[in-house]
N, C-alpha and C. Protein backbone atom coordinates (compact mmCIF):
# COMPACT_ATOMS: atom_id res chain seq x y z
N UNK A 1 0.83 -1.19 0.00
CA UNK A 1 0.00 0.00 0.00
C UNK A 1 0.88 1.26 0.00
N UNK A 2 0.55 2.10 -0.70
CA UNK A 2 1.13 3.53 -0.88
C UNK A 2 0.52 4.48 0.07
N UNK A 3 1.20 5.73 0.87
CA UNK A 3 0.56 6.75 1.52
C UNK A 3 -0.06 7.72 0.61
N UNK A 4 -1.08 8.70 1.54
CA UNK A 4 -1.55 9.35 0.85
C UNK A 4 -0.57 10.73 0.27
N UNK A 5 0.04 10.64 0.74
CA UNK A 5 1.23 12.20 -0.32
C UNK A 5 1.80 11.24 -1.73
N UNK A 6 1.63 9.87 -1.25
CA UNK A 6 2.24 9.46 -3.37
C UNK A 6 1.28 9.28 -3.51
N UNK A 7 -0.35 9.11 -3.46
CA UNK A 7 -1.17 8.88 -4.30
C UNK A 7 -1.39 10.18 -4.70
N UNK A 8 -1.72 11.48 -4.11
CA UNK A 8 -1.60 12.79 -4.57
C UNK A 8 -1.07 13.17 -5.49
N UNK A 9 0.17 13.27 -5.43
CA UNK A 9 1.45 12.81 -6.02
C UNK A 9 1.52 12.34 -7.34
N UNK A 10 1.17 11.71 -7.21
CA UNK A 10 0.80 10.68 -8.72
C UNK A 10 -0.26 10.84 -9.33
N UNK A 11 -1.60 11.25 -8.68
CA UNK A 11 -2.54 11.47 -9.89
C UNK A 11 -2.53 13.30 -9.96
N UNK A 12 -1.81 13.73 -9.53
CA UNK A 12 -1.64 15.59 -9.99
C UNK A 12 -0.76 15.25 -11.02
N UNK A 13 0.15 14.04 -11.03
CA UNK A 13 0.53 13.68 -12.14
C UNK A 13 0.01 13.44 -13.74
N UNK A 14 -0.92 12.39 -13.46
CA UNK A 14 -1.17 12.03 -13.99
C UNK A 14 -2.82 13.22 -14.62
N UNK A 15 -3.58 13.39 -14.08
CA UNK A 15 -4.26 14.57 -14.16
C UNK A 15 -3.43 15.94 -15.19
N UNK A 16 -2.38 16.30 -14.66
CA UNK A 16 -1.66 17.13 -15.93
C UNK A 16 -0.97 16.42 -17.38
N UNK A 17 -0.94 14.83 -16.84
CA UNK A 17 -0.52 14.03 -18.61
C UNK A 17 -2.01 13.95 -19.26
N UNK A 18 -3.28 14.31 -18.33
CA UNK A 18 -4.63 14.05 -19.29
C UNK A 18 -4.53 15.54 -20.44
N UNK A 19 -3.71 16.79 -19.77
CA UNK A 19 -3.97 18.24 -20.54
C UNK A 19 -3.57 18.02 -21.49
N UNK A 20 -2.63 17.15 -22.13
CA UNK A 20 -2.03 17.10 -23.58
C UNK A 20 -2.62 16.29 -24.28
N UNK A 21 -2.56 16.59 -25.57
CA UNK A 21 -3.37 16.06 -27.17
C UNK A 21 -2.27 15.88 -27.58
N UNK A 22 -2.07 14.82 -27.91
CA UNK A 22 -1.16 13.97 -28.96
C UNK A 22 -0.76 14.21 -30.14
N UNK A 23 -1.63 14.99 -30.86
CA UNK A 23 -1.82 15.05 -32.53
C UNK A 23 -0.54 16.33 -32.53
N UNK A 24 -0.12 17.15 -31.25
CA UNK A 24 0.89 17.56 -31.36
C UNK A 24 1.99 17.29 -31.14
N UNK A 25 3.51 17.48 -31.58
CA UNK A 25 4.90 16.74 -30.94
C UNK A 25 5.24 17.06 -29.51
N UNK A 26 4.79 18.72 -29.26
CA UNK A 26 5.31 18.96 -28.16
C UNK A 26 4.44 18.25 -27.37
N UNK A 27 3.36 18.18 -27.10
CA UNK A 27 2.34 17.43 -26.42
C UNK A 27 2.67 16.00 -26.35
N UNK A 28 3.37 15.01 -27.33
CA UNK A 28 3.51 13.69 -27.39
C UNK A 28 4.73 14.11 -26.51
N UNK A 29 5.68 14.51 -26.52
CA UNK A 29 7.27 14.60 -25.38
C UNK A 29 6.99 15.01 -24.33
N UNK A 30 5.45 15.66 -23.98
CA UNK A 30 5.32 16.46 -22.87
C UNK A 30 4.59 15.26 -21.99
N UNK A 31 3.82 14.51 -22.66
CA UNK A 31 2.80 13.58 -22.25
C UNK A 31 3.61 12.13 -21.72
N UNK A 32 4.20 12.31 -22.78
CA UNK A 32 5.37 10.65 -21.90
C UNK A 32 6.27 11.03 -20.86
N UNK A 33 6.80 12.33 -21.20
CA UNK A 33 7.72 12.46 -19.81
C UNK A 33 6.90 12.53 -18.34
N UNK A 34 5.35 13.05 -18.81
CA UNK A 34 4.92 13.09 -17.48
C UNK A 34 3.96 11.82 -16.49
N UNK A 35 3.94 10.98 -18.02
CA UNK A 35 3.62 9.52 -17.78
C UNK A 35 4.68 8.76 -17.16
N UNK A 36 5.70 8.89 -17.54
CA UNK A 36 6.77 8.44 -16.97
C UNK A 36 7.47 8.87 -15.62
N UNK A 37 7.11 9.83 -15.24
CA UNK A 37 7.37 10.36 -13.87
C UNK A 37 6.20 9.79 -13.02
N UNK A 38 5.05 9.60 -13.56
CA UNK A 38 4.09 9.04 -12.52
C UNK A 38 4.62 7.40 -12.69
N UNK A 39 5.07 7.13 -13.60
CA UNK A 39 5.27 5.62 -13.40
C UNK A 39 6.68 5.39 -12.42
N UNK A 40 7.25 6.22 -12.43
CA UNK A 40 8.84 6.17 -11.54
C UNK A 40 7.90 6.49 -9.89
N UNK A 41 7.25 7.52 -10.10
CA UNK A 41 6.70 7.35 -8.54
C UNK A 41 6.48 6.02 -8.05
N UNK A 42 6.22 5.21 -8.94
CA UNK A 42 4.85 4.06 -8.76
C UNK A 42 5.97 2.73 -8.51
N UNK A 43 6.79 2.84 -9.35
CA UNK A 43 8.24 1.64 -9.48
C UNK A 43 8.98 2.32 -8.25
N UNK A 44 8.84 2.76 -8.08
CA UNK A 44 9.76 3.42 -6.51
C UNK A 44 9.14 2.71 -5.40
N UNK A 45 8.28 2.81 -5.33
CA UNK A 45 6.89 2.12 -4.23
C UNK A 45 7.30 0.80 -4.27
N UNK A 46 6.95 0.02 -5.71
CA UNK A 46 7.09 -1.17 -6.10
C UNK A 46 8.03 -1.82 -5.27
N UNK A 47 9.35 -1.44 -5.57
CA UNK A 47 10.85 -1.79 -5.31
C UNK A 47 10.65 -1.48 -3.79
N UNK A 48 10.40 -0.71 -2.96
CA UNK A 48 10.18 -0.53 -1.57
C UNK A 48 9.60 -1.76 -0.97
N UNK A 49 8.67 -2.16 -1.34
CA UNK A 49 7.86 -2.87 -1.15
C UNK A 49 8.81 -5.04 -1.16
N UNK A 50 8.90 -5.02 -2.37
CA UNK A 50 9.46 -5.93 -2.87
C UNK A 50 10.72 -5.57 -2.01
N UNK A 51 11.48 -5.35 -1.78
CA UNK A 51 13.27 -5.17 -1.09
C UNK A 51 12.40 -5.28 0.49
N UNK A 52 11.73 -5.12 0.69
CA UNK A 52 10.93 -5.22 2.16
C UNK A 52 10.31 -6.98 2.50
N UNK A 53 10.24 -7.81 1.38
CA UNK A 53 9.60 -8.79 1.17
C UNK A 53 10.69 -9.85 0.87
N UNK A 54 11.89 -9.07 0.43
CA UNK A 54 13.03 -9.89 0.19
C UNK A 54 13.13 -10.15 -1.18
N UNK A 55 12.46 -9.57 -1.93
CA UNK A 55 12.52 -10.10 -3.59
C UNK A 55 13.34 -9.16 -4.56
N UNK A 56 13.77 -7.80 -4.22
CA UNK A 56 14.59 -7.09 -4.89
C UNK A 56 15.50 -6.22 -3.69
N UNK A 57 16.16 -5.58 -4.76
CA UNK A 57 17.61 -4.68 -3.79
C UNK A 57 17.57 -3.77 -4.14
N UNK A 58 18.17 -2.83 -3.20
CA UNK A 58 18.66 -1.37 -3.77
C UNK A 58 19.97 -1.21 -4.32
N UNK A 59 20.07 -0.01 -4.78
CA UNK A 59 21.78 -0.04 -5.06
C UNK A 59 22.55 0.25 -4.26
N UNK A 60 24.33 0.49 -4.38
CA UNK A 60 24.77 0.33 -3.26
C UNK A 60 24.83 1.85 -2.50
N UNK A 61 23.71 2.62 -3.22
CA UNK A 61 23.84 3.85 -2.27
C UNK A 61 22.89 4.26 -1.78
N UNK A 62 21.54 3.02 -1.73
CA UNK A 62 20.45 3.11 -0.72
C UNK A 62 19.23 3.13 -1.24
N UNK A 63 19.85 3.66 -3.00
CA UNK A 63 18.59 3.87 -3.46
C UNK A 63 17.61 3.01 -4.59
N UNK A 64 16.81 3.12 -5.44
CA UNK A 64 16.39 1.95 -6.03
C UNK A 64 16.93 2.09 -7.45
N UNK A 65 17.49 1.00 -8.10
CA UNK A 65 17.94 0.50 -9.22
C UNK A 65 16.84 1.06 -10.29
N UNK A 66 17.45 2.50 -11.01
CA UNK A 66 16.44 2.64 -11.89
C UNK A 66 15.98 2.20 -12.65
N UNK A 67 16.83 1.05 -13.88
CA UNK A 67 16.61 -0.13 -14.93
C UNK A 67 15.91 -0.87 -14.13
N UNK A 68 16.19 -1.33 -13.06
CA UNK A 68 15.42 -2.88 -12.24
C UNK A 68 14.23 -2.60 -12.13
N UNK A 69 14.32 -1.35 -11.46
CA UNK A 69 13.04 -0.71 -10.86
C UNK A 69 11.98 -0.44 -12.24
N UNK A 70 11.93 0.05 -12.77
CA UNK A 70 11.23 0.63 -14.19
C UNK A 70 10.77 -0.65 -15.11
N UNK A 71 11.64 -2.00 -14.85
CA UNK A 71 11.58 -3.19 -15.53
C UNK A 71 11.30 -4.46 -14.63
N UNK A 72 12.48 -5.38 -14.19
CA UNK A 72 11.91 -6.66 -13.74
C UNK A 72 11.50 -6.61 -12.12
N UNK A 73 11.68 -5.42 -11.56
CA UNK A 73 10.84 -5.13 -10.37
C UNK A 73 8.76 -4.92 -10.47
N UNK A 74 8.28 -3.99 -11.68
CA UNK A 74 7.31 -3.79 -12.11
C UNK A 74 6.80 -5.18 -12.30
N UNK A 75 7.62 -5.98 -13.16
CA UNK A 75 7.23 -7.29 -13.65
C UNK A 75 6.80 -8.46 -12.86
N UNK A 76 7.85 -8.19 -11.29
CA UNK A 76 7.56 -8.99 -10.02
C UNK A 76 6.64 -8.69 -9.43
N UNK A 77 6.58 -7.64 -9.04
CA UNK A 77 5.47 -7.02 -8.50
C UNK A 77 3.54 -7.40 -9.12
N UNK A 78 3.90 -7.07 -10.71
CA UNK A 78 2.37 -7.23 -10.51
C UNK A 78 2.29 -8.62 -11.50
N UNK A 79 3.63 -9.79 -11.60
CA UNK A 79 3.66 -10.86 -12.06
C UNK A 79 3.46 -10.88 -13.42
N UNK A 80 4.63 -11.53 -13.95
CA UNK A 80 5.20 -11.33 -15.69
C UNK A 80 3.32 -11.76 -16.42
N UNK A 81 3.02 -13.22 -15.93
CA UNK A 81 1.67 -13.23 -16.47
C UNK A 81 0.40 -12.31 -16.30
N UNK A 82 0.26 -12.02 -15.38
CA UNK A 82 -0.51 -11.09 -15.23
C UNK A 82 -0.40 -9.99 -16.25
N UNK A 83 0.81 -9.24 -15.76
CA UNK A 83 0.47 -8.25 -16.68
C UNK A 83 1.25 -8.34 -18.78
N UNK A 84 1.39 -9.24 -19.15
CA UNK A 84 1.51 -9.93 -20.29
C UNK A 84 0.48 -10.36 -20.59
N UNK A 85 -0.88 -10.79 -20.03
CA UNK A 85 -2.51 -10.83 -20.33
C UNK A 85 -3.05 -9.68 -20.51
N UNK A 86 -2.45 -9.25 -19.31
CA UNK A 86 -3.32 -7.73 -19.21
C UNK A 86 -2.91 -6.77 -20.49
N UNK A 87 -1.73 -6.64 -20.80
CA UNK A 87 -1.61 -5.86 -22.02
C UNK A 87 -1.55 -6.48 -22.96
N UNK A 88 -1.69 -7.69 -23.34
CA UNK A 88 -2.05 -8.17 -25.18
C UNK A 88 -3.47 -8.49 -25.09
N UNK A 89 -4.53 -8.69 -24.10
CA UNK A 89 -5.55 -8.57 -24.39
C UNK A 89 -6.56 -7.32 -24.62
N UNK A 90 -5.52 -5.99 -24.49
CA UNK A 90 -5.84 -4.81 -24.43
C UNK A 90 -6.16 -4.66 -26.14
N UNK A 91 -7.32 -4.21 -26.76
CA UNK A 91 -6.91 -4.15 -27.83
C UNK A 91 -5.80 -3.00 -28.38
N UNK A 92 -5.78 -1.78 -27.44
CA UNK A 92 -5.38 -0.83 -27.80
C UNK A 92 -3.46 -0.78 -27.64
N UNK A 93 -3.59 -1.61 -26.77
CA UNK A 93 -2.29 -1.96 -26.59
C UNK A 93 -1.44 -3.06 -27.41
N UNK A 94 -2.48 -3.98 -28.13
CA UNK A 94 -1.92 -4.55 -29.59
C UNK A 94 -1.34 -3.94 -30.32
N UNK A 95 -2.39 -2.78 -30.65
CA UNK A 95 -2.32 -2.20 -31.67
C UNK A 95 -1.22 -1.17 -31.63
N UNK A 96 -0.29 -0.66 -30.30
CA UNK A 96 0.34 -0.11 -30.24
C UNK A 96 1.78 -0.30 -30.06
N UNK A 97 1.57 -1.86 -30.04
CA UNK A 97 2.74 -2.65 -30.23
C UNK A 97 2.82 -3.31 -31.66
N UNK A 98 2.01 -3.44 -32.63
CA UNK A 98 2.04 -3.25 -34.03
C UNK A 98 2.94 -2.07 -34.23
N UNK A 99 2.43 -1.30 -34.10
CA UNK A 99 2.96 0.28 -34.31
C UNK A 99 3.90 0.07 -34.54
N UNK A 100 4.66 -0.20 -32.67
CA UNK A 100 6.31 0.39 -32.14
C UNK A 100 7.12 -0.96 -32.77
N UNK A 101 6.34 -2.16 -33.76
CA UNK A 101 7.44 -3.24 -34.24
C UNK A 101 7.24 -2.71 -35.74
N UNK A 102 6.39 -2.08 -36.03
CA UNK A 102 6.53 -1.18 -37.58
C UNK A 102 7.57 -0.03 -37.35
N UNK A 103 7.60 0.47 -36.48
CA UNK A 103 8.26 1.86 -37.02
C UNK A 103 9.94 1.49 -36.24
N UNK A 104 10.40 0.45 -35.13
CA UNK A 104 11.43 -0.05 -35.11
C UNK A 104 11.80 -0.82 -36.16
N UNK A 105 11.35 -1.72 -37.26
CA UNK A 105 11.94 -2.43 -37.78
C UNK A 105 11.98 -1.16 -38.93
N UNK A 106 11.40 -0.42 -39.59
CA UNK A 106 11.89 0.38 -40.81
C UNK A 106 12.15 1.67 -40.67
N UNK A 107 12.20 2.44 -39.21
CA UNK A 107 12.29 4.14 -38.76
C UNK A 107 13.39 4.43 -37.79
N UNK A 108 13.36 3.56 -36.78
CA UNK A 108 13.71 4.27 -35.93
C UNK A 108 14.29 2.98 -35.46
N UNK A 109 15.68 3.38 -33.97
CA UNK A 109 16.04 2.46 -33.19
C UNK A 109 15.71 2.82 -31.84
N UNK A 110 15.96 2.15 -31.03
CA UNK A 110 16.08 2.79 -29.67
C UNK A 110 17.31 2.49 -28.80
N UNK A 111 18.25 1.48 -28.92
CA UNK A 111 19.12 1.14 -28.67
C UNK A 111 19.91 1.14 -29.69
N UNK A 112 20.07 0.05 -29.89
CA UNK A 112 20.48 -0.02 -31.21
C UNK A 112 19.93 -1.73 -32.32
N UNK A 113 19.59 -2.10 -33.47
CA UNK A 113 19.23 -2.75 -34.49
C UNK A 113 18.91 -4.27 -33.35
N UNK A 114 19.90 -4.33 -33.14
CA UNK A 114 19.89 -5.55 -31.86
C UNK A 114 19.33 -5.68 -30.82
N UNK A 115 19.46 -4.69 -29.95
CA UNK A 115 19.11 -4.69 -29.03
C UNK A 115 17.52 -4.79 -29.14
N UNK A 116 17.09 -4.03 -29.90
CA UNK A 116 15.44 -3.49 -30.00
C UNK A 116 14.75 -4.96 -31.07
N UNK A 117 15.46 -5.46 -31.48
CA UNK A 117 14.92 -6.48 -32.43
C UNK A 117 14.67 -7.77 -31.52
N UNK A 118 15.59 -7.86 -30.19
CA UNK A 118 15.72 -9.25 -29.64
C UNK A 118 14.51 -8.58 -28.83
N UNK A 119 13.74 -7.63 -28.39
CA UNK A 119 12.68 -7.13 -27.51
C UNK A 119 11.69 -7.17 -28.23
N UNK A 120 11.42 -6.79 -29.66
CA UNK A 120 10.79 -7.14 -30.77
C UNK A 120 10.02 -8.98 -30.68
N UNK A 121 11.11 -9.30 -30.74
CA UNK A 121 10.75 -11.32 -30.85
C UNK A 121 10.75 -11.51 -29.67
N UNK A 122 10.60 -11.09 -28.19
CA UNK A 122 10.41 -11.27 -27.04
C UNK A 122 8.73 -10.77 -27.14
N UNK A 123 8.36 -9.82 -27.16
CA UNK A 123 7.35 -9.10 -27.46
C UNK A 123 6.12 -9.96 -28.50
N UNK A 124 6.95 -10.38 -29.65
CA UNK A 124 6.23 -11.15 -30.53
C UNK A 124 6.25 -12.47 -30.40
N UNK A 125 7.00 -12.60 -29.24
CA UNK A 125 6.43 -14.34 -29.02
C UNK A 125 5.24 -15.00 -28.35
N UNK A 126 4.70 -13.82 -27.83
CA UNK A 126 3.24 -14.14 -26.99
C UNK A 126 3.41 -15.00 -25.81
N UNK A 127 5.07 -15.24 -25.34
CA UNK A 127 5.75 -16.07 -24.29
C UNK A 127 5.31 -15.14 -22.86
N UNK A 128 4.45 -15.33 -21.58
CA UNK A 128 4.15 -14.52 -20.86
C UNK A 128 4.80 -14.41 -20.09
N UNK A 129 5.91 -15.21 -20.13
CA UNK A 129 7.66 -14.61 -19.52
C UNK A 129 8.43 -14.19 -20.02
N UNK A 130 8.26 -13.66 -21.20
CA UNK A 130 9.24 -12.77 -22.23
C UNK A 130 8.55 -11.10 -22.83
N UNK A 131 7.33 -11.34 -22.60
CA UNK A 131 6.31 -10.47 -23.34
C UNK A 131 6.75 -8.85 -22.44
N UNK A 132 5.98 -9.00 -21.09
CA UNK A 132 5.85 -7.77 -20.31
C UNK A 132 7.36 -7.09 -20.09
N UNK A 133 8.33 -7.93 -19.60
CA UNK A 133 9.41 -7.28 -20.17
C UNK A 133 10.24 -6.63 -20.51
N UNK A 134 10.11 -6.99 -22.22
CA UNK A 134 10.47 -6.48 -23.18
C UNK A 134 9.65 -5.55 -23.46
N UNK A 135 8.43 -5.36 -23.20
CA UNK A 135 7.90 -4.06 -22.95
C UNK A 135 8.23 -2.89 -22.33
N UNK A 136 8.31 -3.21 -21.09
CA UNK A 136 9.04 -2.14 -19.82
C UNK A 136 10.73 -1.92 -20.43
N UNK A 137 11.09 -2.50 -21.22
CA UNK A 137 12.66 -2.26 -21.46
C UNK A 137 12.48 -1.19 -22.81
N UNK A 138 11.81 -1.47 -23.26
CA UNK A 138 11.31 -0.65 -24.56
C UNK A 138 10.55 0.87 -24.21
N UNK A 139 10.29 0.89 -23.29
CA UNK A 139 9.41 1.66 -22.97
C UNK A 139 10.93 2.47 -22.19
N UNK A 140 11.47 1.90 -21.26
CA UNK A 140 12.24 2.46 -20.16
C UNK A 140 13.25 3.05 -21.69
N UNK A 141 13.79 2.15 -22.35
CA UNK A 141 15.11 2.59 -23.52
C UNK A 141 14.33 4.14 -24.22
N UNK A 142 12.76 4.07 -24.42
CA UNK A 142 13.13 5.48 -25.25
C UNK A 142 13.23 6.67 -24.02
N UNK A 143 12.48 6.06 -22.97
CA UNK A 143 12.59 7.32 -21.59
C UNK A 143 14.04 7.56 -21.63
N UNK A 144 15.08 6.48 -21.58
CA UNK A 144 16.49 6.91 -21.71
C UNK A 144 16.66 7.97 -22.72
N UNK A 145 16.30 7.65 -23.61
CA UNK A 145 16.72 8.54 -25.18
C UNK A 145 16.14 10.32 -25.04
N UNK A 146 15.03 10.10 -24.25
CA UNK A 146 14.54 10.90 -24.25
C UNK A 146 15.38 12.17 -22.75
N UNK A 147 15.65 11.58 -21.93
CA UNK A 147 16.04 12.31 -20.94
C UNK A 147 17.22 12.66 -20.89
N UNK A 148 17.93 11.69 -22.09
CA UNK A 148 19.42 12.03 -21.82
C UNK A 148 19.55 12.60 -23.66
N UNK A 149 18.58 13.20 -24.05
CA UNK A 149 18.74 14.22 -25.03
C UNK A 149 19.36 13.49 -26.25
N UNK A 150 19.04 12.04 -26.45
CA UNK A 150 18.97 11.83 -28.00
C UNK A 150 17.97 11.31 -28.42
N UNK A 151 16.75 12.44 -28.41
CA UNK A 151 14.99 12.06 -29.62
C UNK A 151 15.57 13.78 -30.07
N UNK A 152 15.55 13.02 -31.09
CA UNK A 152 15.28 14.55 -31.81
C UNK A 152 13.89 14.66 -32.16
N UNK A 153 13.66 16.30 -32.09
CA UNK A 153 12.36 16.75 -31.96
C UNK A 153 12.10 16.63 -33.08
N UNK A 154 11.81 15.70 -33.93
CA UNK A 154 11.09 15.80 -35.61
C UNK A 154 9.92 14.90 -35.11
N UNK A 155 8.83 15.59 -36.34
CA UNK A 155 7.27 15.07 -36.51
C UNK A 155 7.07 13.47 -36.22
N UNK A 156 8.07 12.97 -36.65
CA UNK A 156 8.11 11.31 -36.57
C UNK A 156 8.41 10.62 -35.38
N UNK A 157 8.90 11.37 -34.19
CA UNK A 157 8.89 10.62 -33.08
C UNK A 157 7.55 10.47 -32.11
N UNK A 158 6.71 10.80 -33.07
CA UNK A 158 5.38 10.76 -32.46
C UNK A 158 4.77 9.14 -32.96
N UNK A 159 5.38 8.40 -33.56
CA UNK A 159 5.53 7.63 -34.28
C UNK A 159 5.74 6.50 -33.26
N UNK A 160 6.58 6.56 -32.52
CA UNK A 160 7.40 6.15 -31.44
C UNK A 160 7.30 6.16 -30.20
N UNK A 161 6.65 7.79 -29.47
CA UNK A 161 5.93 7.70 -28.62
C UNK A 161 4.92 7.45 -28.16
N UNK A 162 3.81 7.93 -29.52
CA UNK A 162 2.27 7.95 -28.92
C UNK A 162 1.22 6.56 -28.58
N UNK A 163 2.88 5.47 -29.34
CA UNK A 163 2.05 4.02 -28.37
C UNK A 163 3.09 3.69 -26.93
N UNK A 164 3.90 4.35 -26.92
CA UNK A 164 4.46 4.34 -25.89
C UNK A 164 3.47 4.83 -24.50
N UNK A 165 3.13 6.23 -24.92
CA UNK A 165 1.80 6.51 -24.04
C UNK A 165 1.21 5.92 -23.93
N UNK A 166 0.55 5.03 -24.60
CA UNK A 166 -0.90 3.90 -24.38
C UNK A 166 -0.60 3.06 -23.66
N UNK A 167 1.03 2.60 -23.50
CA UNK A 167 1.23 1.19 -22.76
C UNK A 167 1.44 1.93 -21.64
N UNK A 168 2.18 3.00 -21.51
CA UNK A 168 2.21 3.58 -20.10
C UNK A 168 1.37 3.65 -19.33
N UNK A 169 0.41 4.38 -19.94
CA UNK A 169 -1.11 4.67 -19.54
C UNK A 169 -1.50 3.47 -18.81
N UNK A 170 -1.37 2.15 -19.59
CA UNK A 170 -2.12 0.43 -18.75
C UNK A 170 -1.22 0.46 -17.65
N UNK A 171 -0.13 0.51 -18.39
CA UNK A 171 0.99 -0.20 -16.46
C UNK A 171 0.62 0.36 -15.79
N UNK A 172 0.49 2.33 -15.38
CA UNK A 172 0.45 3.03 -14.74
C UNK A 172 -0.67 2.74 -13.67
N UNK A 173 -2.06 2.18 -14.73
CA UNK A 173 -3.19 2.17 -14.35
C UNK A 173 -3.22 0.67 -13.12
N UNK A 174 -2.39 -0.28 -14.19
CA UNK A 174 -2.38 -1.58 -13.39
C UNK A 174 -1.49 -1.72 -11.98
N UNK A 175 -0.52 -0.83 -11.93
CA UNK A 175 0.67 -0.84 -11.11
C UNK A 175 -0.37 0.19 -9.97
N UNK A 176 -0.76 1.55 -10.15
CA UNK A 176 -1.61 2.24 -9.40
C UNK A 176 -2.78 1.16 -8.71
N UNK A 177 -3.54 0.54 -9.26
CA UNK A 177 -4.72 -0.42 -8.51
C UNK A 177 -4.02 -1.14 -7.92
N UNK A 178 -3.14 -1.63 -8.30
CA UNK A 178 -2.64 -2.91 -7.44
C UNK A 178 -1.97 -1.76 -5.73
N UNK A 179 -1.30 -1.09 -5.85
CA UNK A 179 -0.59 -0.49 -4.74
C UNK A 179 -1.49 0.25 -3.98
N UNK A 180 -2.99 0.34 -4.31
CA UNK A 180 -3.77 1.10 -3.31
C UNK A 180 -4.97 0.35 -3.50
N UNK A 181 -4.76 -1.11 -3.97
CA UNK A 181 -6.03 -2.46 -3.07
C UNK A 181 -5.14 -3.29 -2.86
């Protein structure tokens, strides 16, 4: 269970990622970064929780493993099957992983050709221990790209993000219910 200053917290968050429309770029960079800060609130909790239970660690300076945390902590927490049902039976979240394996295999990388292709066939194996994931790693790799200032601002990374938002949007939603029932 989460206190009440991170649930606040998180939906003033999330409440200011509802003000943005997509159909613009600045709005698609404005909308994931602030999806993504409510989801770091939420993987912060997670990892608290779990390192309290004995199932994950911090790093060695107290604090939580941001890759772990953002990825196979999320995954423990609300269980690789679980939420690998929960988002391929989403239709919207199919469809937004169509997208992000169209516009990685002929537009764009996020790592690099490899890296994003072996998350690709993790993703496309419908394996519900490979699926969720390679999601959260895909998702976490463009937050990298994005925070450490290599997305360039052209029309086409909307391409890239705006199903990124949609999957955010489910975890956020699934990771939020689970930590306050």
């Amino acid at each position: 269970m989460i206190n009440t200053e991170i649930k606040e917290m998180y939906n003033r968050w999330i409440e200011k990622a509802g003000s943005y429309n997509e159909t613009e770029l600045s709005d698609s960079f404005d909308k994931f970064f602030t999806l993504f800060v409510a989801y770091n609130i939420l993987y912060i909790e997670t990892t608290k929780i779990l390192v309290s239970e004995g199932k994950a660690r911090l790093n060695s300076y107290g604090g939580v493993p941001d890759s772990e945390g953002a990825t196979k902590n999320v995954v423990k927490y609300l269980d690789n099957t679980f939420l690998s049902r929960k988002l391929l039976e989403d239709p919207q979240i199919t469809k937004a992983i169509v997208d992000l394996n169209s516009v990685i295999s002929s537009k764009f990388y996020i790592k690099d050709t490899e890296w994003d292709r072996k998350r690709m066939d993790a993703i496309n194996s419908n394996q519900d221990n490979r699926v969720a994931k390679a999601i959260l790693e895909l998702i976490y790799g463009v937050r990298c790209n994005m925070f450490h200032g290599s997305k360039e601002f052209i029309q086409m990374q909307k391409e890239i993000l705006n199903p990124c938002i949609i999957i955010l949007e489910k975890v956020n939603k699934l990771l939020f219910d689970k930590l306050t029932n």
